[in-house]
N, C-alpha and C. Protein backbone atom coordinates (compact mmCIF):
# COMPACT_ATOMS: atom_id res chain seq x y z
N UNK A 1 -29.32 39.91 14.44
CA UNK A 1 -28.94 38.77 13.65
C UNK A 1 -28.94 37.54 14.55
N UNK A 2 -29.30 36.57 14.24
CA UNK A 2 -29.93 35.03 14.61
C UNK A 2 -28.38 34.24 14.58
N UNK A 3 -28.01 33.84 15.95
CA UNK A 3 -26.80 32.74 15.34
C UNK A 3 -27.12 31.63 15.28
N UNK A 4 -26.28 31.23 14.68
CA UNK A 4 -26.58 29.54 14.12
C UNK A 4 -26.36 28.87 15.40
N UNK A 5 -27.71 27.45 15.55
CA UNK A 5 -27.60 26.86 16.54
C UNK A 5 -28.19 25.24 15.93
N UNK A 6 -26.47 24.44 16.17
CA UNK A 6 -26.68 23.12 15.37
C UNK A 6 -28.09 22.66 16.25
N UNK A 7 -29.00 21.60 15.39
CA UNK A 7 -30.10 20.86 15.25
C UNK A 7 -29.68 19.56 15.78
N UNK A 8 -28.89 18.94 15.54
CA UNK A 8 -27.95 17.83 16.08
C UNK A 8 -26.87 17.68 16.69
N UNK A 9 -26.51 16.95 16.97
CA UNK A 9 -25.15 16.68 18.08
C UNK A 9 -24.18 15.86 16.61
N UNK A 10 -23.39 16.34 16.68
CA UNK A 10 -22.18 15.08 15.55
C UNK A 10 -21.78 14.06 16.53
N UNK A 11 -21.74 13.29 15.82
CA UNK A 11 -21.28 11.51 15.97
C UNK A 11 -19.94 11.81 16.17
N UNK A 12 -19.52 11.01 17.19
CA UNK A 12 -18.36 11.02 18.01
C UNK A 12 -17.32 11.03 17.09
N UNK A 13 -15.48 11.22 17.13
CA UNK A 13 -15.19 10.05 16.00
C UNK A 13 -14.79 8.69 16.27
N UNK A 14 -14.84 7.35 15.12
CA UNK A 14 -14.82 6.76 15.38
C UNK A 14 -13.47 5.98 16.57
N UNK A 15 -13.71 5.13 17.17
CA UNK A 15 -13.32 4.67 17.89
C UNK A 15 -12.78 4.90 19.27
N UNK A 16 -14.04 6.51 19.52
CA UNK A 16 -13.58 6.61 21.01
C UNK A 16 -14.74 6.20 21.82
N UNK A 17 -15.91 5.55 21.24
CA UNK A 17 -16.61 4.88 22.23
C UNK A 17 -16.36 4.03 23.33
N UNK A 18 -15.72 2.88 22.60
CA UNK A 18 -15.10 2.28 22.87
C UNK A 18 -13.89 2.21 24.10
N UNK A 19 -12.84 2.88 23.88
CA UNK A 19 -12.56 3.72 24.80
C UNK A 19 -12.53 4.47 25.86
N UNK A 20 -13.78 4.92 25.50
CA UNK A 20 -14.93 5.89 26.61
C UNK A 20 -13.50 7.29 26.99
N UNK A 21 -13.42 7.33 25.13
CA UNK A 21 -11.92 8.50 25.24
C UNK A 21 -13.03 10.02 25.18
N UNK A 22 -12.88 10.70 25.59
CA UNK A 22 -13.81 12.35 25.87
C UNK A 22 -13.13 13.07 25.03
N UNK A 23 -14.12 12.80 23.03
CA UNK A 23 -13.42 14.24 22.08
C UNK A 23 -14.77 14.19 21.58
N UNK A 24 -14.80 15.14 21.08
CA UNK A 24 -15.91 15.50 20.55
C UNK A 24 -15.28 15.74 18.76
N UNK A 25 -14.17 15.53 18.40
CA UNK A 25 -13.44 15.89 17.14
C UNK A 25 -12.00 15.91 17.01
N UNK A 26 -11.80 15.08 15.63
CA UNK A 26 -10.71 14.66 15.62
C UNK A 26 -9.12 14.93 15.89
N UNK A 27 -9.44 16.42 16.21
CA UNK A 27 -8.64 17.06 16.61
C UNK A 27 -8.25 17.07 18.10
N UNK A 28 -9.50 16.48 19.13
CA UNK A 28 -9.19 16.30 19.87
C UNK A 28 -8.88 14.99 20.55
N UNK A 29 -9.07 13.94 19.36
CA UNK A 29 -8.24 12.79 19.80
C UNK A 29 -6.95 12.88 19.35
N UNK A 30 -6.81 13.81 18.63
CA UNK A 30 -5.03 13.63 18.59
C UNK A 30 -4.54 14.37 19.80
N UNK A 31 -5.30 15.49 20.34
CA UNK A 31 -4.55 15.72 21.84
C UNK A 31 -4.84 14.66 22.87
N UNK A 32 -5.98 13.88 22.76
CA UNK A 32 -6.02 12.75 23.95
C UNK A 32 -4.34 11.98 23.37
N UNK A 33 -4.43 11.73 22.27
CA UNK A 33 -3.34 10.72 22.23
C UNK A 33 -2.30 10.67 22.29
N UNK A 34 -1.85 12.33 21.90
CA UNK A 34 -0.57 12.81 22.23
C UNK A 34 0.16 13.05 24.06
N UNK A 35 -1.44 12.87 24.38
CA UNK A 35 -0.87 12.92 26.15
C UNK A 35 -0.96 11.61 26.74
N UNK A 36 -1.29 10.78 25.76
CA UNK A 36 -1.08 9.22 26.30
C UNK A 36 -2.58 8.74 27.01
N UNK A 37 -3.09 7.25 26.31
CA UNK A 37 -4.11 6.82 27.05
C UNK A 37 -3.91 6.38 28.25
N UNK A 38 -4.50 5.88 29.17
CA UNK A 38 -4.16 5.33 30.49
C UNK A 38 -4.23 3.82 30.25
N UNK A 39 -3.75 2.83 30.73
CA UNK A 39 -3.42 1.75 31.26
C UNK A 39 -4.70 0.83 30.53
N UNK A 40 -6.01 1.47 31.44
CA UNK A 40 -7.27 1.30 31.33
C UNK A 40 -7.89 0.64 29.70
N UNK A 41 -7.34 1.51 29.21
CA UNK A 41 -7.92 1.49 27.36
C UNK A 41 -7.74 0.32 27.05
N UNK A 42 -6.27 -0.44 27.46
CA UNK A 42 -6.27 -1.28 26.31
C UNK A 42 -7.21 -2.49 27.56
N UNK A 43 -7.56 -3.05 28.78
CA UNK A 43 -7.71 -3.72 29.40
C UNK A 43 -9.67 -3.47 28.93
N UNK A 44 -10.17 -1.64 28.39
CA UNK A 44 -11.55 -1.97 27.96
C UNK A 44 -11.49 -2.23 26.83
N UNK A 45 -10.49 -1.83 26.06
CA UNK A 45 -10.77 -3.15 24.46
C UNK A 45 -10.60 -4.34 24.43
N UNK A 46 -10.00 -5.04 25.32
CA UNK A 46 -9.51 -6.49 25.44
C UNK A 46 -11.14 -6.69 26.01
N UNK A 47 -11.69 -6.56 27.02
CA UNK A 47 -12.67 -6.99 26.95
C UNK A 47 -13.70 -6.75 26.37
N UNK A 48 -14.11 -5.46 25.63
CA UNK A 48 -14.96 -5.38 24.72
C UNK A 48 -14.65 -6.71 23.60
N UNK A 49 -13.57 -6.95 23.25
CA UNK A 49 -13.55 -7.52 22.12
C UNK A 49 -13.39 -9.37 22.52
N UNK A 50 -13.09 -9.48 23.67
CA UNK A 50 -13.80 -10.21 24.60
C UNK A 50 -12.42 -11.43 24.23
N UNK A 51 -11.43 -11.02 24.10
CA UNK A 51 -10.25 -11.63 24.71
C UNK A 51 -9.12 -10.87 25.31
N UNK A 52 -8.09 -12.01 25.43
CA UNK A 52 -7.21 -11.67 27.04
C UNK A 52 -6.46 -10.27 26.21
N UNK A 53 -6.11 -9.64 27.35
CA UNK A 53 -5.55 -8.30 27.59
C UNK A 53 -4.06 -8.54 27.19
N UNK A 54 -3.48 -10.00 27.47
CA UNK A 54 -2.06 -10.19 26.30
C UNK A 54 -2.22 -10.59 24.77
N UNK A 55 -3.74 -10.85 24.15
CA UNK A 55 -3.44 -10.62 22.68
C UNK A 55 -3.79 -9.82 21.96
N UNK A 56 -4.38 -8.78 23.09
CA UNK A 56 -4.38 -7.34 22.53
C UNK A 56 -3.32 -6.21 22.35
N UNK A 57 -2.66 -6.70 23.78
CA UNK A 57 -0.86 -6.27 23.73
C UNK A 57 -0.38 -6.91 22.36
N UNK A 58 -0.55 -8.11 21.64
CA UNK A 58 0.02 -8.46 20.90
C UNK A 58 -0.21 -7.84 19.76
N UNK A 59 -1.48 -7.51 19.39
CA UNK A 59 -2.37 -6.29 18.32
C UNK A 59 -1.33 -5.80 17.96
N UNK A 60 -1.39 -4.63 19.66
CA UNK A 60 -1.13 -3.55 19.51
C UNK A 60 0.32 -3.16 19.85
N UNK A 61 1.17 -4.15 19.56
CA UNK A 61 2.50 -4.65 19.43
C UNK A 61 3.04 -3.20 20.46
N UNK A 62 2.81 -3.71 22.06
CA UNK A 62 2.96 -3.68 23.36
C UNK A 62 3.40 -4.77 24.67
N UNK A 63 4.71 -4.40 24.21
CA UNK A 63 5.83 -5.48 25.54
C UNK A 63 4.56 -5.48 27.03
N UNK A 64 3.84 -6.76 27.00
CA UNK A 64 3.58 -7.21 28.15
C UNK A 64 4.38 -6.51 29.57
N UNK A 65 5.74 -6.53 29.49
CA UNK A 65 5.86 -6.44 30.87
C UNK A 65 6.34 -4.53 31.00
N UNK A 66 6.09 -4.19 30.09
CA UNK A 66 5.95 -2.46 29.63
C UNK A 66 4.60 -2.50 30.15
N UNK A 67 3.81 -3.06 29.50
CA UNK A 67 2.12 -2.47 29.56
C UNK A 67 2.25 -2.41 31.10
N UNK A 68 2.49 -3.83 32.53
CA UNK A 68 2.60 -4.18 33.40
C UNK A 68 2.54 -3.27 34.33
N UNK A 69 4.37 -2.38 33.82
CA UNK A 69 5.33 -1.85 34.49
C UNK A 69 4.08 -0.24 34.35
N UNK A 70 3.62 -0.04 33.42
CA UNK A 70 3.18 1.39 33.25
C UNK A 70 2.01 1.14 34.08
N UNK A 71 1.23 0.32 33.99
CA UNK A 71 -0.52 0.03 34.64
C UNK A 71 0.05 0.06 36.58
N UNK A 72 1.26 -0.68 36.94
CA UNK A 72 1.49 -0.53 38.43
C UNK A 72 2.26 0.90 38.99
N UNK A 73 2.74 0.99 37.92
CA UNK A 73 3.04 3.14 38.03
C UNK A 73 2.27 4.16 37.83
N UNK A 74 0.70 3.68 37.35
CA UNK A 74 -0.13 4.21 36.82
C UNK A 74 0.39 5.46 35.73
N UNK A 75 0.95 4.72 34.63
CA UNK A 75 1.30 5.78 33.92
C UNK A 75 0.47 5.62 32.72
N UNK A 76 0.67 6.44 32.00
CA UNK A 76 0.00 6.66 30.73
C UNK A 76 1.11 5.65 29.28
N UNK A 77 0.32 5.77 28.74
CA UNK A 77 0.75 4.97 27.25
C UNK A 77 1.49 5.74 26.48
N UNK A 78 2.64 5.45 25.82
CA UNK A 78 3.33 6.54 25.06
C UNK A 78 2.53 6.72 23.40
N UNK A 79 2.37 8.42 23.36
CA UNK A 79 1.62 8.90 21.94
C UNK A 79 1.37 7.57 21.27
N UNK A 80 2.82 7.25 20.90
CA UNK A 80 2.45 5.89 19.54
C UNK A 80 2.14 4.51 20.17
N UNK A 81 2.09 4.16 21.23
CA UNK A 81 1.09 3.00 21.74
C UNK A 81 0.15 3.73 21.70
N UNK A 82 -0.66 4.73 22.26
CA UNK A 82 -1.82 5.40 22.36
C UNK A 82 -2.41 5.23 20.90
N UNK A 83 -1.55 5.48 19.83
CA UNK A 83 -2.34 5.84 18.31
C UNK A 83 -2.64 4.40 18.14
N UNK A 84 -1.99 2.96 18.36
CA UNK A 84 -2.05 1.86 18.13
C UNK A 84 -3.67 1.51 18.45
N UNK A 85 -3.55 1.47 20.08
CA UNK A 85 -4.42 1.12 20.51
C UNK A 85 -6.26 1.81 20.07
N UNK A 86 -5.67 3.28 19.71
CA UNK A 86 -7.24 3.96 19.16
C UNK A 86 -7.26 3.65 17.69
N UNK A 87 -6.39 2.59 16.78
CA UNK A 87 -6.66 2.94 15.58
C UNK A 87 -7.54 1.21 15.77
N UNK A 88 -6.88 0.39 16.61
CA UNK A 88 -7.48 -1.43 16.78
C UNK A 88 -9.05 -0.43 16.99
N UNK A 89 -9.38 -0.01 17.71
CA UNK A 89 -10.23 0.76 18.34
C UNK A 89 -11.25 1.35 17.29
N UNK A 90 -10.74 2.06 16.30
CA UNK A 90 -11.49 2.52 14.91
C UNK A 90 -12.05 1.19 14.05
N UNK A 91 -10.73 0.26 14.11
CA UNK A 91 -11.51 -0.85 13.15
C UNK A 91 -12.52 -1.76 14.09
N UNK A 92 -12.45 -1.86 15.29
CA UNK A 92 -13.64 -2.79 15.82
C UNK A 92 -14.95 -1.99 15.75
N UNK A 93 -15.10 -0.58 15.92
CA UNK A 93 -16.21 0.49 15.62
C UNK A 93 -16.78 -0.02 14.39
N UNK A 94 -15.71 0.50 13.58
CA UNK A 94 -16.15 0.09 12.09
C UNK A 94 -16.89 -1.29 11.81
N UNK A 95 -16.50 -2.47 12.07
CA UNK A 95 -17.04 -3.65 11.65
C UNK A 95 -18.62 -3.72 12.47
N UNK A 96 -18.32 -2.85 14.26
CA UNK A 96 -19.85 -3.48 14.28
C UNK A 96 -20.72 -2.45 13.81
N UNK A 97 -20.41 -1.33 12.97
CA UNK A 97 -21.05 -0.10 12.12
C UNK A 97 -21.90 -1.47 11.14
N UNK A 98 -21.08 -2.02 10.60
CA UNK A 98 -21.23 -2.93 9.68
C UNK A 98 -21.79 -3.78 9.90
N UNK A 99 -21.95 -4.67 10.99
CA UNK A 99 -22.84 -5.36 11.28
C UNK A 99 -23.69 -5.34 12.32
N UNK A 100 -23.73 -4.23 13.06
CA UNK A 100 -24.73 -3.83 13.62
C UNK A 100 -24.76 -5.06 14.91
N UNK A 101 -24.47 -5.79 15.64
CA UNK A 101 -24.26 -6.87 16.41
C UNK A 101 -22.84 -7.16 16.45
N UNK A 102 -22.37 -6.94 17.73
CA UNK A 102 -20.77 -7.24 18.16
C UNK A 102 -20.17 -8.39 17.88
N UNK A 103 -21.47 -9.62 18.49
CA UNK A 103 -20.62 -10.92 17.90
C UNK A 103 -20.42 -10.91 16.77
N UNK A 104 -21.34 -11.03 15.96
CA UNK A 104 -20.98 -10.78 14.29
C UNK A 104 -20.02 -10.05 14.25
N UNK A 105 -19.34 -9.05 14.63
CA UNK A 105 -18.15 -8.30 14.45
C UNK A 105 -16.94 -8.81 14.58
N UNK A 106 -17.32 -9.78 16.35
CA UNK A 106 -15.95 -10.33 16.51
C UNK A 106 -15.32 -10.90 15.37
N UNK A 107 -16.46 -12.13 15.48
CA UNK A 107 -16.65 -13.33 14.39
C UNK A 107 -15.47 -12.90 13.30
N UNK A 108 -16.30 -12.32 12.88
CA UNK A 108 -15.68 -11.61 11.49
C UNK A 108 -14.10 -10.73 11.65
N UNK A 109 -13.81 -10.38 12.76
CA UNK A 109 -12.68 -9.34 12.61
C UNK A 109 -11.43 -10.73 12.93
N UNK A 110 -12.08 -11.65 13.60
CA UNK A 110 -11.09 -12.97 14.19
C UNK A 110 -10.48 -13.98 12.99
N UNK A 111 -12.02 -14.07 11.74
CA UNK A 111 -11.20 -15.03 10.78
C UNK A 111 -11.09 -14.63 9.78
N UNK A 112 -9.78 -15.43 9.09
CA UNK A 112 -9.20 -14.86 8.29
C UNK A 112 -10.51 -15.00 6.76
N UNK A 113 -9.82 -13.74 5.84
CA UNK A 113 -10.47 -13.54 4.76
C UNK A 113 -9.96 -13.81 3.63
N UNK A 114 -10.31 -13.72 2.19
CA UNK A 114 -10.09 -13.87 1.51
C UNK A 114 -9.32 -12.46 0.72
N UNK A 115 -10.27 -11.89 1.23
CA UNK A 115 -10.07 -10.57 0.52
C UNK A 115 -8.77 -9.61 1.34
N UNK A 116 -8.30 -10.50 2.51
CA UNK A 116 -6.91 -9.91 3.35
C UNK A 116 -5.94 -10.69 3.21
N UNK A 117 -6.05 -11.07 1.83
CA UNK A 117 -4.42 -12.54 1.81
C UNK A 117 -4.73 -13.86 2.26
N UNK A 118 -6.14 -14.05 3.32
CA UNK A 118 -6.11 -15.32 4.11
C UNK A 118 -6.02 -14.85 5.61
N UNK A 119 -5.83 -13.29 5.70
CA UNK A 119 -5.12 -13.16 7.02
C UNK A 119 -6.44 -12.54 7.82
N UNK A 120 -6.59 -12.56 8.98
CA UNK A 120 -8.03 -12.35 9.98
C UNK A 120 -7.92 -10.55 9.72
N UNK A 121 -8.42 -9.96 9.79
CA UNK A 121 -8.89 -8.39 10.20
C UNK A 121 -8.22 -7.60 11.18
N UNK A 122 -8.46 -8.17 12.26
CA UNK A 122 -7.46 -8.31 13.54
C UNK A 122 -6.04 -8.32 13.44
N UNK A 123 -5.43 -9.06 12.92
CA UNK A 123 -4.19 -9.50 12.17
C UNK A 123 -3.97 -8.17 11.51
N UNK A 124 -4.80 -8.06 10.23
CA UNK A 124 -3.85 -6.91 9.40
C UNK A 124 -4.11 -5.81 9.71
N UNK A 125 -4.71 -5.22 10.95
CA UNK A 125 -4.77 -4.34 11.31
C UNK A 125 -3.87 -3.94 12.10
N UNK A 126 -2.50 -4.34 12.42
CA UNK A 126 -1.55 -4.64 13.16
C UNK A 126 -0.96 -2.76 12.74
N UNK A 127 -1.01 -2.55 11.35
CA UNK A 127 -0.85 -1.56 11.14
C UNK A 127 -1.44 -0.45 11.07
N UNK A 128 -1.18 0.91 10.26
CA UNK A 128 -2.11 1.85 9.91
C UNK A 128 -2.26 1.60 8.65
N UNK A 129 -1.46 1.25 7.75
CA UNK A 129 -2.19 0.89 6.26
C UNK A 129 -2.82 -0.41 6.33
N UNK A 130 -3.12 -1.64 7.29
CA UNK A 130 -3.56 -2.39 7.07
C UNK A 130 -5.35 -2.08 7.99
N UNK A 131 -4.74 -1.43 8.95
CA UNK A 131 -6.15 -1.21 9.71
C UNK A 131 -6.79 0.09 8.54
N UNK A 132 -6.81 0.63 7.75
CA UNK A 132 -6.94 1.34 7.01
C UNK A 132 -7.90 0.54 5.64
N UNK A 133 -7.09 -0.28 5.16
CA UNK A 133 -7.66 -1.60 4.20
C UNK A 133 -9.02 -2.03 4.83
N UNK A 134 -9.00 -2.40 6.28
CA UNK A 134 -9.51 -3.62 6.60
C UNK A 134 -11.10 -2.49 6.34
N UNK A 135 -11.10 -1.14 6.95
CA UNK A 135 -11.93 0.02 7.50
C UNK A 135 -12.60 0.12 6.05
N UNK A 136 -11.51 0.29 4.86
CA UNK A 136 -12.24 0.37 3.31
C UNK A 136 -12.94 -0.82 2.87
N UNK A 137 -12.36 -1.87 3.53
CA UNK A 137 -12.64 -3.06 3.12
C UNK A 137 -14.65 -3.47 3.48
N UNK A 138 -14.82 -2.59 5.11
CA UNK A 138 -15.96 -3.18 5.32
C UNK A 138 -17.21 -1.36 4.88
N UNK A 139 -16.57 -0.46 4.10
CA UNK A 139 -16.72 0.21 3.38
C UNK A 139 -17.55 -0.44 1.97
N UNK A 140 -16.04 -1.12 1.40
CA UNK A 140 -16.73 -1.61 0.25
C UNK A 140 -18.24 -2.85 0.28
N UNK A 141 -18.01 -3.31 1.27
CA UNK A 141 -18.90 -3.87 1.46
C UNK A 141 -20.55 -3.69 1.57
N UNK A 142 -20.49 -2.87 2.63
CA UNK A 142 -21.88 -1.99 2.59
C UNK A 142 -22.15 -1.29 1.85
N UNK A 143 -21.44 -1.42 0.50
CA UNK A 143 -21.96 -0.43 -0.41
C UNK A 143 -22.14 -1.73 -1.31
N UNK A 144 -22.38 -2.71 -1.51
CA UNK A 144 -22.00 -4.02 -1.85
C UNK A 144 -21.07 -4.61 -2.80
N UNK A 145 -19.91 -4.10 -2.64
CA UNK A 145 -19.04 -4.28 -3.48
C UNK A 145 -18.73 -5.40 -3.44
N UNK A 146 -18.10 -6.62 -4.49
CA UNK A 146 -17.65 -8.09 -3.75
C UNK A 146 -16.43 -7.50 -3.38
N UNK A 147 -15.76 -8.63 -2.51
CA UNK A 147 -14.41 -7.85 -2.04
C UNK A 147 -13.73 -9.15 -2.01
């Protein structure tokens, strides 16, 4: 008997490119996250997304002089900063899924919308039901929904 041997590789999940977090499935970003990201993560999303590393702390509603204190102890991020920082992480994936070009992503994740209250992408992603919205939001879109 012949075993099955996948034809393709599966697509990462979203938002550990970014990251450059090592899962191959979602199961194993919840063990990356449960053991805490390093220091590192949020300093390569701040510059992927190509501002300062304190208004990404602000995102990812992370005391500056915490983030500081952990990056010169080289410690790791606690689980729920960790989930913060990989979910900002899912929605910047998502938008440049969507537009295929980063600036266009920024662009777009920076000002505010119509279809988010008025409020930027960035902004209401502060949460998990809002980073959740924003993810359906550029969902509905590519399927061309008005939004």
């Amino acid at each position: 008997m012949e075993s099955f041997v996948p034809t393709r590789t599966p697509e990462p999940p979203a938002g550990t490119r970014i990251l450059n977090l090592e899962a191959t499935s979602s199961l194993q970003v919840i063990e990356r996250l449960d053991e805490g990201l390093a220091t590192d993560s949020v300093v390569r999303l701040a510059s992927h997304l190509e501002l300062p590393v304190g208004r990404v702390l602000e995102l990812v509603d992370i005391k500056s002089s915490t983030f500081h204190d952990r990056k010169k102890r080289r410690r790791r991020l606690s689980p729920e900063e960790s989930g913060r920082v990989y979910r900002l992480a899912k929605v910047v994936e998502a938008a440049e899924a969507y537009f295929e070009e980063g600036g266009a992503a920024r662009r777009w994740l920076s000002h505010p919308k119509v279809a988010l209250g008025g409020k930027a992408p960035l902004a209401v992603s502060r949460t998990a039901e809002g980073a959740d919205y924003v993810i359906k939001l550029l969902g509905r879109m590519a399927h061309g929904v008005i939004s």
